[in-house]
Structures are given as C-alpha cells and as structure tokens.
C-alpha atoms as a PDB file:
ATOM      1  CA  UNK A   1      56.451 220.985  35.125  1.00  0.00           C
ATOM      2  CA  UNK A   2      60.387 220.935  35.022  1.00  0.00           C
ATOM      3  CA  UNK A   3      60.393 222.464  38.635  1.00  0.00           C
ATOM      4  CA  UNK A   4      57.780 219.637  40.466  1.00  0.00           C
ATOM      5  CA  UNK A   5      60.184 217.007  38.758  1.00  0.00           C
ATOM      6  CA  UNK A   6      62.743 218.214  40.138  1.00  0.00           C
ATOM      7  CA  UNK A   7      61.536 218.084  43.160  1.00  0.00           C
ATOM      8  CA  UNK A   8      60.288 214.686  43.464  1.00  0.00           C
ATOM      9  CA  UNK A   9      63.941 213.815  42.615  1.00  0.00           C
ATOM     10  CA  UNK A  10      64.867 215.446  45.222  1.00  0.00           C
ATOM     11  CA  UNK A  11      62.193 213.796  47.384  1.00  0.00           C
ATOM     12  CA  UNK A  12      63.359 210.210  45.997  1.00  0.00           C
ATOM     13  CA  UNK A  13      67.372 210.824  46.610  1.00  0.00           C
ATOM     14  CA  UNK A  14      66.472 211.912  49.885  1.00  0.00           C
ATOM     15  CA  UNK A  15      64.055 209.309  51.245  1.00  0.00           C
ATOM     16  CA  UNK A  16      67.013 206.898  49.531  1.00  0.00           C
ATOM     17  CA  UNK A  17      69.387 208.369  51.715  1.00  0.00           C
ATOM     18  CA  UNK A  18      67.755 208.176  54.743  1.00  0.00           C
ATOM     19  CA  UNK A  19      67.302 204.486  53.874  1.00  0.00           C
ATOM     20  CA  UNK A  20      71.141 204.358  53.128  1.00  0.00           C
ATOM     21  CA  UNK A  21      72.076 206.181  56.477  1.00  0.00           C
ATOM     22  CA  UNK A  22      69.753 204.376  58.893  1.00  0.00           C
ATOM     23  CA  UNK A  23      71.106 201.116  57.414  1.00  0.00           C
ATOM     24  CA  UNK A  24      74.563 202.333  57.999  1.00  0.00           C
ATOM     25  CA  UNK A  25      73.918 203.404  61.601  1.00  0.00           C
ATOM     26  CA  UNK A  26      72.369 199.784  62.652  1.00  0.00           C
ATOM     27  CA  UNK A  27      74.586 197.389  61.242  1.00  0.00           C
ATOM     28  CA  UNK A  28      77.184 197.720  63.601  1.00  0.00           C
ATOM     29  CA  UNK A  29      74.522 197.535  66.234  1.00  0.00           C
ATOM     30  CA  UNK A  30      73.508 194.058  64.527  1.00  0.00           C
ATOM     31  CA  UNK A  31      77.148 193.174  64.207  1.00  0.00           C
ATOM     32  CA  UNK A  32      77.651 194.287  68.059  1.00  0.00           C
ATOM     33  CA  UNK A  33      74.399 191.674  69.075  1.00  0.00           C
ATOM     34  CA  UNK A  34      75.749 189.196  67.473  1.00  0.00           C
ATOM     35  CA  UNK A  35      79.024 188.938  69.198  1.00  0.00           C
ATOM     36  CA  UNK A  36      77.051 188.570  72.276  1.00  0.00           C
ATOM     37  CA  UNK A  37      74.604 186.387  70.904  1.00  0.00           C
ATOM     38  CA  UNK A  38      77.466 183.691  70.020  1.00  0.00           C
ATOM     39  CA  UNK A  39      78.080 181.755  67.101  1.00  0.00           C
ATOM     40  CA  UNK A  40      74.512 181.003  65.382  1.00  0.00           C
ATOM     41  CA  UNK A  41      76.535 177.120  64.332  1.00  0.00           C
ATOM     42  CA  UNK A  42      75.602 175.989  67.686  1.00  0.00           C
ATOM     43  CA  UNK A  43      79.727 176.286  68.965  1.00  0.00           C
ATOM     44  CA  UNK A  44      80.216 176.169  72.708  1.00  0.00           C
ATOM     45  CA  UNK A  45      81.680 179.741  74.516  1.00  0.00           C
ATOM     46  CA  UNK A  46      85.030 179.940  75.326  1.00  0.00           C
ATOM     47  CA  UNK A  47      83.631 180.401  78.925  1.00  0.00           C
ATOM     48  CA  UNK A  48      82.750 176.952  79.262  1.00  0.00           C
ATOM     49  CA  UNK A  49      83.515 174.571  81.635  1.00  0.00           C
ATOM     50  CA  UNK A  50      86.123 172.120  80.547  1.00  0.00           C
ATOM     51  CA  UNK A  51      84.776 168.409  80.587  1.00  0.00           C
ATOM     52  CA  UNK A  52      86.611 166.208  84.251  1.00  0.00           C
ATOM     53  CA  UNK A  53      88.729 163.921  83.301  1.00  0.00           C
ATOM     54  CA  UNK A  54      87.912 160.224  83.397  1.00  0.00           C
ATOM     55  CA  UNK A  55      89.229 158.800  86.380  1.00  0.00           C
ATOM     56  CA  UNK A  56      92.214 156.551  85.794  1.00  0.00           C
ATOM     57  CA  UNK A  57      91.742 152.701  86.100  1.00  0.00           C
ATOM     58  CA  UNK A  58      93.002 151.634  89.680  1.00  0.00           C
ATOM     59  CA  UNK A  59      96.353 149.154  89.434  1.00  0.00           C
ATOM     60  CA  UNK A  60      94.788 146.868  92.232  1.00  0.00           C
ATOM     61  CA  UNK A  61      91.763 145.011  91.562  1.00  0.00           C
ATOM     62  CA  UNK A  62      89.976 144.839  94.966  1.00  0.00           C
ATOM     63  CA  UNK A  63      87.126 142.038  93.067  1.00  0.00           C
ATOM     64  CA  UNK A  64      89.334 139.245  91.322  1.00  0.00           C
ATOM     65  CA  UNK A  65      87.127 136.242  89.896  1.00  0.00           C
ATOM     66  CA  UNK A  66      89.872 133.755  90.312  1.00  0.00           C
ATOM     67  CA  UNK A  67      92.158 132.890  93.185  1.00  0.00           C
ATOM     68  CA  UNK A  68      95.394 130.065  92.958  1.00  0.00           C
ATOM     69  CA  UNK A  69      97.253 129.231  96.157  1.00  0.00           C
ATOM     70  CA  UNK A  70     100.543 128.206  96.889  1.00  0.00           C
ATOM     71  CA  UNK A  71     102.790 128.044 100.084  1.00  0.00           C
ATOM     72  CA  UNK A  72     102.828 124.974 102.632  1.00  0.00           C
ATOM     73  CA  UNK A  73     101.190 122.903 105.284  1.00  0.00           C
ATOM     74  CA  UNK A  74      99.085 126.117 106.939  1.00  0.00           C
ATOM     75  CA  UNK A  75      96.929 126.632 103.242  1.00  0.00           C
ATOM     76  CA  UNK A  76      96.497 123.073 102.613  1.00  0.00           C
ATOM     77  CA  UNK A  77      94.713 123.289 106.106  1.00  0.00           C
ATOM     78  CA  UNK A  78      97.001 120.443 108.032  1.00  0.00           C
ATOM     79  CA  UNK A  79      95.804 118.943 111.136  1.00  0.00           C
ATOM     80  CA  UNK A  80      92.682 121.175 110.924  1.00  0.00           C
ATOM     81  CA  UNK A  81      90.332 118.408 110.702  1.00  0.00           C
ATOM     82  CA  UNK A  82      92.876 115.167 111.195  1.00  0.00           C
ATOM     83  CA  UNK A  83      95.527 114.305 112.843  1.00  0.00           C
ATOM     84  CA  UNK A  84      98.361 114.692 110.792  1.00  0.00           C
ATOM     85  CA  UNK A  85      96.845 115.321 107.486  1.00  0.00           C
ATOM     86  CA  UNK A  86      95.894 117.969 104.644  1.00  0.00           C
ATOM     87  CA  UNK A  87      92.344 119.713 104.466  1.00  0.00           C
ATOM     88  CA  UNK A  88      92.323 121.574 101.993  1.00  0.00           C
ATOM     89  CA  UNK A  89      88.613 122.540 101.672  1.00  0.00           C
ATOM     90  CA  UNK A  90      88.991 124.428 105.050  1.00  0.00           C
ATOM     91  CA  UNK A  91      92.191 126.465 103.850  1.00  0.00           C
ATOM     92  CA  UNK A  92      92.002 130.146 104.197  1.00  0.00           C
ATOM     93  CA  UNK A  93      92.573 130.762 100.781  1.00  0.00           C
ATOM     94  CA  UNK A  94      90.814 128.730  98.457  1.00  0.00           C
ATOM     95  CA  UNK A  95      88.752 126.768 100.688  1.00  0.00           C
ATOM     96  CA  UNK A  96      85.062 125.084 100.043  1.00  0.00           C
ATOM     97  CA  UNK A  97      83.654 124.785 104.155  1.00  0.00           C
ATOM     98  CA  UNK A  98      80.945 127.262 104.949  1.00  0.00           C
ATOM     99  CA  UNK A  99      82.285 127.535 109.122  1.00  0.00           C
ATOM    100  CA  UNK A 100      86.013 128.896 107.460  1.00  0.00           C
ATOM    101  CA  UNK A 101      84.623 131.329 104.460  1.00  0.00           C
ATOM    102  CA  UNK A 102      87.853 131.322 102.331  1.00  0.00           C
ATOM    103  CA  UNK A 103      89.335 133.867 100.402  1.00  0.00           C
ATOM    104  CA  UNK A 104      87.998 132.821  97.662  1.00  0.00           C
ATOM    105  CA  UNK A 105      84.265 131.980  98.951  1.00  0.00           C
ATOM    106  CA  UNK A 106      84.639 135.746 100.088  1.00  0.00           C
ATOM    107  CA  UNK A 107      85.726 137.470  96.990  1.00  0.00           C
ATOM    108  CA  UNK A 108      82.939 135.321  94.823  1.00  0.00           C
ATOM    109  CA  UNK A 109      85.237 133.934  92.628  1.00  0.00           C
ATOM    110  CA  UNK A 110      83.975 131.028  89.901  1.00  0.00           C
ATOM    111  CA  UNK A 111      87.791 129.765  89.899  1.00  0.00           C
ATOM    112  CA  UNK A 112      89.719 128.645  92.406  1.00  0.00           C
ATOM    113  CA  UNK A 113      93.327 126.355  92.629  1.00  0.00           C
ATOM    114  CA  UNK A 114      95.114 125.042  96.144  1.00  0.00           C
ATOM    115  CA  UNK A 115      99.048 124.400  94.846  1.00  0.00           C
ATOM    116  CA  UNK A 116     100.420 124.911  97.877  1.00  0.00           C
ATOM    117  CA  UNK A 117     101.748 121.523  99.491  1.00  0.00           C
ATOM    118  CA  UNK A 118     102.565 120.608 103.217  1.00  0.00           C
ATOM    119  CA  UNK A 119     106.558 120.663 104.207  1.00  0.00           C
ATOM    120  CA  UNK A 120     107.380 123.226 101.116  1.00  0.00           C
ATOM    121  CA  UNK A 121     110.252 125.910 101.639  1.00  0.00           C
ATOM    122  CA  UNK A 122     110.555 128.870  99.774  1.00  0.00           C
ATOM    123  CA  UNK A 123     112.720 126.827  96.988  1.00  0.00           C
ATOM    124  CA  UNK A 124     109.867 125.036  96.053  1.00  0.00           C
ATOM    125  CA  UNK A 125     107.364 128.437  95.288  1.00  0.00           C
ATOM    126  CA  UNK A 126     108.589 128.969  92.065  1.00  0.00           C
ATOM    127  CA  UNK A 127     107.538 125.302  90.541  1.00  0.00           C
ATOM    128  CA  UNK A 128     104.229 125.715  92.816  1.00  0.00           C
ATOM    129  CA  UNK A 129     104.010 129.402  90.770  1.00  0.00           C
ATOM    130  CA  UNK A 130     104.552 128.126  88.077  1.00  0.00           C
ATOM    131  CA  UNK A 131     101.660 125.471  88.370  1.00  0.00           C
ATOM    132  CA  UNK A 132      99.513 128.434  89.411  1.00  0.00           C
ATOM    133  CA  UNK A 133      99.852 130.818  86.426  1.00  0.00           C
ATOM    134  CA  UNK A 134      98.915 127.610  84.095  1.00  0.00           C
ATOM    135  CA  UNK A 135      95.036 128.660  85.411  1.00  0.00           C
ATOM    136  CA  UNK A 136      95.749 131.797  84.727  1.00  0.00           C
ATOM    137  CA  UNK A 137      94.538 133.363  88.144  1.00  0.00           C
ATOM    138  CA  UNK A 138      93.529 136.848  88.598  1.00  0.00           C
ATOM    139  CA  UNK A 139      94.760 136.290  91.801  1.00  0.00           C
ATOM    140  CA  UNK A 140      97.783 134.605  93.564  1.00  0.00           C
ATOM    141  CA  UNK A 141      97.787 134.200  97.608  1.00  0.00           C
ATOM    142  CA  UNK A 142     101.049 133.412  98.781  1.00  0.00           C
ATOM    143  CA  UNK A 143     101.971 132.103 102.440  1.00  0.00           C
ATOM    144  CA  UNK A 144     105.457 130.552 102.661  1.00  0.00           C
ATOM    145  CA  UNK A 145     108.680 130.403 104.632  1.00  0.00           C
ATOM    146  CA  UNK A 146     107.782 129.221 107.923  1.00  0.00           C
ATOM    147  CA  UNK A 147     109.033 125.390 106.986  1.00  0.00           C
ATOM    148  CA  UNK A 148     112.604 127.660 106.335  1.00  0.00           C
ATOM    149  CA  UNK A 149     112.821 128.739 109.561  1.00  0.00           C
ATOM    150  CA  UNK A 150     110.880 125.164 111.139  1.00  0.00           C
ATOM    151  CA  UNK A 151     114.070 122.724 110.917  1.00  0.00           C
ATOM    152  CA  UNK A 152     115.689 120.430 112.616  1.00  0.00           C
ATOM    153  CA  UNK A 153     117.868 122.467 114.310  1.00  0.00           C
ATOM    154  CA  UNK A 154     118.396 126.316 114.316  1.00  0.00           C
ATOM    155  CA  UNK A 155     121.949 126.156 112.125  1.00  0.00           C
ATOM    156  CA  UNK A 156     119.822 124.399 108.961  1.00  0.00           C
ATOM    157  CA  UNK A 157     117.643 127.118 108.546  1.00  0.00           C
ATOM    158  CA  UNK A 158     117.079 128.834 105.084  1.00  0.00           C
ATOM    159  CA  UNK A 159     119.975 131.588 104.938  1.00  0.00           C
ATOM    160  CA  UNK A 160     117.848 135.250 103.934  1.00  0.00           C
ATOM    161  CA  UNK A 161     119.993 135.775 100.702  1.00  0.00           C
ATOM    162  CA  UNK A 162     118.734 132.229  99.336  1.00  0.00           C
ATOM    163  CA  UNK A 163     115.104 132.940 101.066  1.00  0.00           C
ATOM    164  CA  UNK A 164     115.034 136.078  98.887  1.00  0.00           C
ATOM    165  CA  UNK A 165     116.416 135.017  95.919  1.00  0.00           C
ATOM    166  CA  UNK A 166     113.545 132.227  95.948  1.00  0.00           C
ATOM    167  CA  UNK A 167     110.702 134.737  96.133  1.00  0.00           C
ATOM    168  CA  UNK A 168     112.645 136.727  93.837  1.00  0.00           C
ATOM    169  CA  UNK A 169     112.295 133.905  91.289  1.00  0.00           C
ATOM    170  CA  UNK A 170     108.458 132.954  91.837  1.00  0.00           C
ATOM    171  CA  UNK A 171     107.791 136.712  90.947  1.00  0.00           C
ATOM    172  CA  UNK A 172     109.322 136.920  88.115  1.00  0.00           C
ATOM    173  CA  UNK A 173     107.919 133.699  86.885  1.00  0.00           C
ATOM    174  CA  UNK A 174     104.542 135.241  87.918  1.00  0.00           C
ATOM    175  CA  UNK A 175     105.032 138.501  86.190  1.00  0.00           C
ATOM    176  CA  UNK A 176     106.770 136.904  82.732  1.00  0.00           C
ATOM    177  CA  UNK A 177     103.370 134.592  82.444  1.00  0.00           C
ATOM    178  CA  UNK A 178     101.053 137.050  84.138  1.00  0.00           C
ATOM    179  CA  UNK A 179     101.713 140.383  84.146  1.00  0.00           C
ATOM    180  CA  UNK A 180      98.528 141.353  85.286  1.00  0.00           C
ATOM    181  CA  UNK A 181      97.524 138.610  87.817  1.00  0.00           C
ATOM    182  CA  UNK A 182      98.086 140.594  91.300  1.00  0.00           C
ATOM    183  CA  UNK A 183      99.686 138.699  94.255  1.00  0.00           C
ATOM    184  CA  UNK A 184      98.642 138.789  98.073  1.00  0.00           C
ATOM    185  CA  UNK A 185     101.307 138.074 100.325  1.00  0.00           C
ATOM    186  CA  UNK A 186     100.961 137.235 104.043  1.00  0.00           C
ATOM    187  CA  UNK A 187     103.513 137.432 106.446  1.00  0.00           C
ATOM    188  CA  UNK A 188     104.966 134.540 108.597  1.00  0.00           C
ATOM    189  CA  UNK A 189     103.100 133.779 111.845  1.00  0.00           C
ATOM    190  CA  UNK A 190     105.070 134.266 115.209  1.00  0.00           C
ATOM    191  CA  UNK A 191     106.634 131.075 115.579  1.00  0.00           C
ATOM    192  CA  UNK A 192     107.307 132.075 118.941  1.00  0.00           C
ATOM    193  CA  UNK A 193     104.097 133.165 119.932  1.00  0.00           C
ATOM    194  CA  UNK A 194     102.463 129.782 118.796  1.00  0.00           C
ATOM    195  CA  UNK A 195     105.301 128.091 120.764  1.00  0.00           C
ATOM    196  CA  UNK A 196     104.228 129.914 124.078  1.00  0.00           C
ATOM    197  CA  UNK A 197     100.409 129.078 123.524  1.00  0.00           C
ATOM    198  CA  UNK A 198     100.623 125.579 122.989  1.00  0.00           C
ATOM    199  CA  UNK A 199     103.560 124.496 125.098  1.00  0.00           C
ATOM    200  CA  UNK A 200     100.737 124.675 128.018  1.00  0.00           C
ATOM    201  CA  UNK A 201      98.920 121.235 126.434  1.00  0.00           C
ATOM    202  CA  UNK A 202     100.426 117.864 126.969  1.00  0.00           C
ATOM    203  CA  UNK A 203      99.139 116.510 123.984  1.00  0.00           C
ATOM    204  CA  UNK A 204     100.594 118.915 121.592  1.00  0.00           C
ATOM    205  CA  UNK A 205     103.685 118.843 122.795  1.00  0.00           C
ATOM    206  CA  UNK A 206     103.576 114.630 122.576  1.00  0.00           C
ATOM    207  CA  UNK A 207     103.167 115.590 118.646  1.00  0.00           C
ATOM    208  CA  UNK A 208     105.976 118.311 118.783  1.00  0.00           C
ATOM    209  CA  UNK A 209     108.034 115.282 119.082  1.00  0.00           C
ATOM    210  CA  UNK A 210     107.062 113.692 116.228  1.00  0.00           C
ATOM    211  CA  UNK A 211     109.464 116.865 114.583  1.00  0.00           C
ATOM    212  CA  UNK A 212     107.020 119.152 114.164  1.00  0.00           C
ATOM    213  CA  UNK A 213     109.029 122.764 114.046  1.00  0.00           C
ATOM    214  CA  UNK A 214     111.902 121.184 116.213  1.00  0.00           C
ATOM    215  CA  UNK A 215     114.305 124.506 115.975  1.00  0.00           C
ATOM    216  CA  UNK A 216     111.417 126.289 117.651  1.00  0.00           C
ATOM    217  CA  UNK A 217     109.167 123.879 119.578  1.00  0.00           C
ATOM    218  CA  UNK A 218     112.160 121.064 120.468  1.00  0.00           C
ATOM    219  CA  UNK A 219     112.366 120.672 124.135  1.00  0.00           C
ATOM    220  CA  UNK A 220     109.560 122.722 124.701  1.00  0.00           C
ATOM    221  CA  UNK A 221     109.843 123.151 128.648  1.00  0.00           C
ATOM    222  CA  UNK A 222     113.323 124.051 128.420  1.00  0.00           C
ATOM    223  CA  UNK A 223     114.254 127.196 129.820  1.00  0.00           C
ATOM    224  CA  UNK A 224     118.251 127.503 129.526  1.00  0.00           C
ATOM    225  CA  UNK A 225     120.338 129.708 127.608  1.00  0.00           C
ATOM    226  CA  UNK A 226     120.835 127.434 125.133  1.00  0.00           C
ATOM    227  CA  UNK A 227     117.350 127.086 124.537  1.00  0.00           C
ATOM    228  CA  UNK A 228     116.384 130.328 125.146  1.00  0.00           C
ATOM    229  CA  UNK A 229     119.007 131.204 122.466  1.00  0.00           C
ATOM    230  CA  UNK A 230     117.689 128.894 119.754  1.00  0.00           C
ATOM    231  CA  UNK A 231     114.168 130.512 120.161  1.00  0.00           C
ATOM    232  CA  UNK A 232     115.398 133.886 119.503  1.00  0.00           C
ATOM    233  CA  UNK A 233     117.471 133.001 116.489  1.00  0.00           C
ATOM    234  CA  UNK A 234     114.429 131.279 115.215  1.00  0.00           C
ATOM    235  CA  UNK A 235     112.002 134.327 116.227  1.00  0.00           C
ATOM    236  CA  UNK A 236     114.835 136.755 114.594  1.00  0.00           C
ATOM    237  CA  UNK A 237     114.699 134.641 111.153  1.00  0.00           C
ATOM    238  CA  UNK A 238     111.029 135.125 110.707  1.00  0.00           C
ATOM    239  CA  UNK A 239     111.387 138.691 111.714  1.00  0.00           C
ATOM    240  CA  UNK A 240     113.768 138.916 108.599  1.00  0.00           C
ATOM    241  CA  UNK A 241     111.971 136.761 106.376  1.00  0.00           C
ATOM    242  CA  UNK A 242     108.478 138.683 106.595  1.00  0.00           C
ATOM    243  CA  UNK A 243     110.850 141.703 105.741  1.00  0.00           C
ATOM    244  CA  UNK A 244     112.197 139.913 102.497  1.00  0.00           C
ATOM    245  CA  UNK A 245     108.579 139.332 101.756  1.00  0.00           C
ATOM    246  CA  UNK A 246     107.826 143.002 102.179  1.00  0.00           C
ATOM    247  CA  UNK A 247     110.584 144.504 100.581  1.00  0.00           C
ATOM    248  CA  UNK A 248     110.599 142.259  97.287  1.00  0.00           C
ATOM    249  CA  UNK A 249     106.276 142.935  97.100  1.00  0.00           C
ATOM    250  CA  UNK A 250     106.748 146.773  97.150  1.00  0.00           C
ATOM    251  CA  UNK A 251     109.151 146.411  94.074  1.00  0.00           C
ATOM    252  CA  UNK A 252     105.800 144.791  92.419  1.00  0.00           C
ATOM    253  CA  UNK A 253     102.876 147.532  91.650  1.00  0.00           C
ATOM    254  CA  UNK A 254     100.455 144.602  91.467  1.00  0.00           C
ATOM    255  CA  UNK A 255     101.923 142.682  94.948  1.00  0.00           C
ATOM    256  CA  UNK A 256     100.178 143.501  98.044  1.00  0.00           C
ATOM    257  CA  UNK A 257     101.383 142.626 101.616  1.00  0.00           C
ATOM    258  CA  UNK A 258      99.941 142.331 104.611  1.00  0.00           C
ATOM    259  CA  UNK A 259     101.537 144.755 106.525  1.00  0.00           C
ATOM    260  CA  UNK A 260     102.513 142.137 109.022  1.00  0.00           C
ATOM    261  CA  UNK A 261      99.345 141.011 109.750  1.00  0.00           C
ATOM    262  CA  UNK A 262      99.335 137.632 110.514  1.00  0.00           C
ATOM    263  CA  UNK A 263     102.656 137.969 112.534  1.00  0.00           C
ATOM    264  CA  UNK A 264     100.813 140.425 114.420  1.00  0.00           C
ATOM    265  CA  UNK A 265      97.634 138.094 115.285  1.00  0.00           C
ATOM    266  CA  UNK A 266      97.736 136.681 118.354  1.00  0.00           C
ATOM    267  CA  UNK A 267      96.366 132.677 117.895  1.00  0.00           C
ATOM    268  CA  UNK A 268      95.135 131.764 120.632  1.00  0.00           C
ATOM    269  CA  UNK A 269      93.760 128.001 121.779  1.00  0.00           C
ATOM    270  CA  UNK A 270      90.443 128.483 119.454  1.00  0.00           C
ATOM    271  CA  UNK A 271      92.425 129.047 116.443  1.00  0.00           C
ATOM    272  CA  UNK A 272      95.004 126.390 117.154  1.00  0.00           C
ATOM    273  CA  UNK A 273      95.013 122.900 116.320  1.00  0.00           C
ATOM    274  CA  UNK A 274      93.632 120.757 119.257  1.00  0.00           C
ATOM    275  CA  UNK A 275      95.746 117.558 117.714  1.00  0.00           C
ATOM    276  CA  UNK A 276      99.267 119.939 117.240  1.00  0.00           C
ATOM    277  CA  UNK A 277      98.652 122.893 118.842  1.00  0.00           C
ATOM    278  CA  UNK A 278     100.617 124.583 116.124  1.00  0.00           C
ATOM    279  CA  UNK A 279      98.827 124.850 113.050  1.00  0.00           C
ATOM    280  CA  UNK A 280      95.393 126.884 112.376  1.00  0.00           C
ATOM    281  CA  UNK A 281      92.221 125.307 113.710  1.00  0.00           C
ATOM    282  CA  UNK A 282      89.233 125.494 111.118  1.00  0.00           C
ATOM    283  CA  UNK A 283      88.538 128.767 113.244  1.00  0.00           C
ATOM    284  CA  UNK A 284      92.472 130.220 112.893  1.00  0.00           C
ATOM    285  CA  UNK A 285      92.073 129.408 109.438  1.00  0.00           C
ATOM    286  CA  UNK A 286      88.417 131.787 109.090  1.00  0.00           C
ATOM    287  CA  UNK A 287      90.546 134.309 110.795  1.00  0.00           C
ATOM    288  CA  UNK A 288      93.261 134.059 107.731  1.00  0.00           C
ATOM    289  CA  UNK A 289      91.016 134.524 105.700  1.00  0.00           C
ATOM    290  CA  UNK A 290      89.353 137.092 106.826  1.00  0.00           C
ATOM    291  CA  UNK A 291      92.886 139.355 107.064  1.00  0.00           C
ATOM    292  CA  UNK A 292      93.506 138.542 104.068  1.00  0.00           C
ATOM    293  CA  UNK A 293      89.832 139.766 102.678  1.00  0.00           C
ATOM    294  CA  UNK A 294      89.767 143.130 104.697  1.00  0.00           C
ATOM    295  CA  UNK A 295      93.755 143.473 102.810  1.00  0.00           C
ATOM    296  CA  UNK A 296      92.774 142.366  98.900  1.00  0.00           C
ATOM    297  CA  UNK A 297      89.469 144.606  99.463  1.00  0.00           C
ATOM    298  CA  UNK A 298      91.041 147.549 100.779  1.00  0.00           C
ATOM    299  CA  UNK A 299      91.161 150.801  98.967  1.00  0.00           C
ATOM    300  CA  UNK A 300      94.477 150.721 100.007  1.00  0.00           C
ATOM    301  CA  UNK A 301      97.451 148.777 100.758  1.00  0.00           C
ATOM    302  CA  UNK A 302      98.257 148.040 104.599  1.00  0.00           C
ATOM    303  CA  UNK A 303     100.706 150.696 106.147  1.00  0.00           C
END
C-alpha cells in the first residue's frame, strides 16, 4: 500500500514537472512572437513612414478678390474713347467694357477702385495710396512716372533720387495700412517708341502741340542734335525710372514687377490712340491688361 503511494507521487511530481518545464521552454517563444507581432495597443512601428509635411502657404496670391488702381492718365483710360478725356471703364486695370477685359474683370474680383488721376507724377502716389488702402484692396496695380519724365522740357524732369523716394513713400504707406495687400507694378512704356509710331499721323502730332509729352514728342519732325539729344535724355530717364520701380519692388516680398514688360511691348497703330496717337487705344489698353494678368497669375515672378 505504502509502495503504490509512493508511486503515484512520483507519477504526480513528475507529470507537474513536465507541465513546469514545457511552460518554461515556450514562454520565451511567446515572448519572441510578440516582439514581432508589435504592440497589441494598436502603436504604429518604428518603420513607418513619416507623415509629408503640409505645404507652406505661397506669399503671392495669384486669385485676389479686390483690385484698387492708382497712377495717371494711361489707367484712367485718356483719349481712349474721347478726345481729350478720362475713360475709366476701359482702363486696364479696373475697367467695366467687355472689348478691354480689365484686370480686374480677369481675376473675378467683386471689388474694384480706379484712384489713379490723369497728369499725376510720382509725388502724388502716396495720397492716391493712401486713398487706395481705405478699401482695403487685396490688390494694388500701380502704373506711374511717365508724366515725370513727359514735361515741358527735358531739364524739368523728375530727378531719380526724388522719383524713388516717392515710390519709396507710397510703399510704406501701403505696407503700414496693409501689410498683406500685394502690389503689381508695371513698368514705364517706351516713350520713345510711341514717339516713332505716331509721329507718322498728322493729326496726332496737331494734338502733340496742345503739350502733350513736349520733352519727348515737341517738334516731332526734328531731326538735329539738339533734338536728337533731348529724346535720348528722355528715353534714358525712363530707362532709370522702370529700374527704381524694380529695385524698390524686390525689397517688398508681396510687390511684383513686370519684368519690363510693358517697356518691352511694342504699341503699334491698333493700340494707340487714333485722336493722340500716344496713349492706349481701348485695344492697347486689353493688351495691359492682359500682361498684367499672365504676371499677377503666374506661379512665378517675371525674370
């Protein structure tokens, strides 16, 4: 009796140390799945992908809702539709008439302001700016400086230092009231140019001499040295102006210019006035407008 007891002790230690030993032999195994399992909380690997970064916010807003304009006589459309006198629905910036397609009409924008007035220099953009930020624009289109250089004679034109320190001014005003509004700025036309495409029509050069640009279009037929002169100080003015304009924008992260654009573009009799012969037709004006479109919509800013 004593000797069967025994051994079904012996049978019960063993079978509980076979239980004990097989236990020890697979939880390591069970430990070793789950590492490679992963965390049963749901936590991502280590492996993992990182998440891309969002994509920062571009500085220039190529779709502003609201444009204000300011400069002279060329964006309150002069002599486009009249003899001597403003039309400012067919101005290249903020215009209303379907045949010209502003700026504005372009972009879609529900807001638009003209503040630009005919005869202005570059001393008077900073109280025309400072009309403009009033509306709080998301958008300011600037095209001024060619009444600077358009004087009575060559010696009264706008010296550069004063030219810049003017535009120097209106962007400051425009950045103290705005700082987010962004600012298109075309270049000067080729005085020049327009002086050798219109000097061909007698009628335009009857209203030349009513003072219309006399430093460059005075005596229009005259060929001397004198006069030859006077052109090229006038043509070397603009040259320096437009590079005031582009020098002072690139300070400005939210100031795009045109790259020289509308210096460049070569007006020809369809896209000048048929009463001056000088200032944009409704059809120069459309083609303002659409430079300045392809500039303000472009990924990126003209070369």
């Amino acid at each position: 009796m004593r000797e069967r007891f025994r051994k079904s002790t012996r049978g019960r230690h063993g079978r509980r140390a076979a239980v004990a030993w097989t236990a020890a032999l697979l939880l390591p195994l069970g430990a070793l799945a789950g590492c490679d399992s992963g965390p049963s909380d749901g936590a991502k690997h280590t492996s993992a992908a990182p998440r891309p970064k969002p994509k920062p916010t571009p500085v220039w807003d190529r779709s502003p809702t609201s444009v204000a304009a300011v400069g002279d006589s060329i964006t309150r459309g002069f002599d486009a539709c009249t003899v001597l006198s403003d039309c400012p629905e067919v101005s290249w910036s903020t215009g209303t008439d379907t045949d010209v397609r502003s700026l504005a009409e372009r972009l879609g924008a529900r807001g638009s302001w003209n503040f630009a007035k005919s005869g202005a220099r570059m001393e008077d953009l900073p109280d025309q700016v400072g009309q403009a930020v009033r509306k709080k624009p998301e958008l300011i289109t600037v095209l001024a400086g060619s009444n600077d250089a358009c004087r009575d004679s060559a010696s009264y034109m706008t010296p550069v230092a004063e030219f810049r320190a003017s535009f120097e001014t209106a962007m400051r005003e425009v950045r103290r009231e705005l700082p987010k509004t962004q600012v298109y700025v075309a270049s000067l036309p080729d005085l020049k140019r327009l002086w050798s495409e219109g000097r061909g029509n007698p009628l335009g050069k009857q209203i030349w001499k009513l003072g219309i640009c006399a430093s460059m279009l005075g005596d229009a037929d005259a060929m001397d040295a004198g006069a030859v002169q006077r052109r090229a100080e006038v043509q070397d003015r603009v040259v320096a102006y437009n590079t005031v304009l582009r020098d002072v924008c690139a300070k400005d992260k939210r100031c795009r210019y045109d790259g020289g654009a509308v210096f460049g573009f070569r007006f020809s009799g369809d896209q000048l006035s048929h009463w001056d012969w000088f200032h944009p037709s409704k059809n120069g004006q459309g083609r303002l407008a659409e430079i300045a479109y392809r500039n303000v919509t472009a990924a990126e800013p003209p070369a």
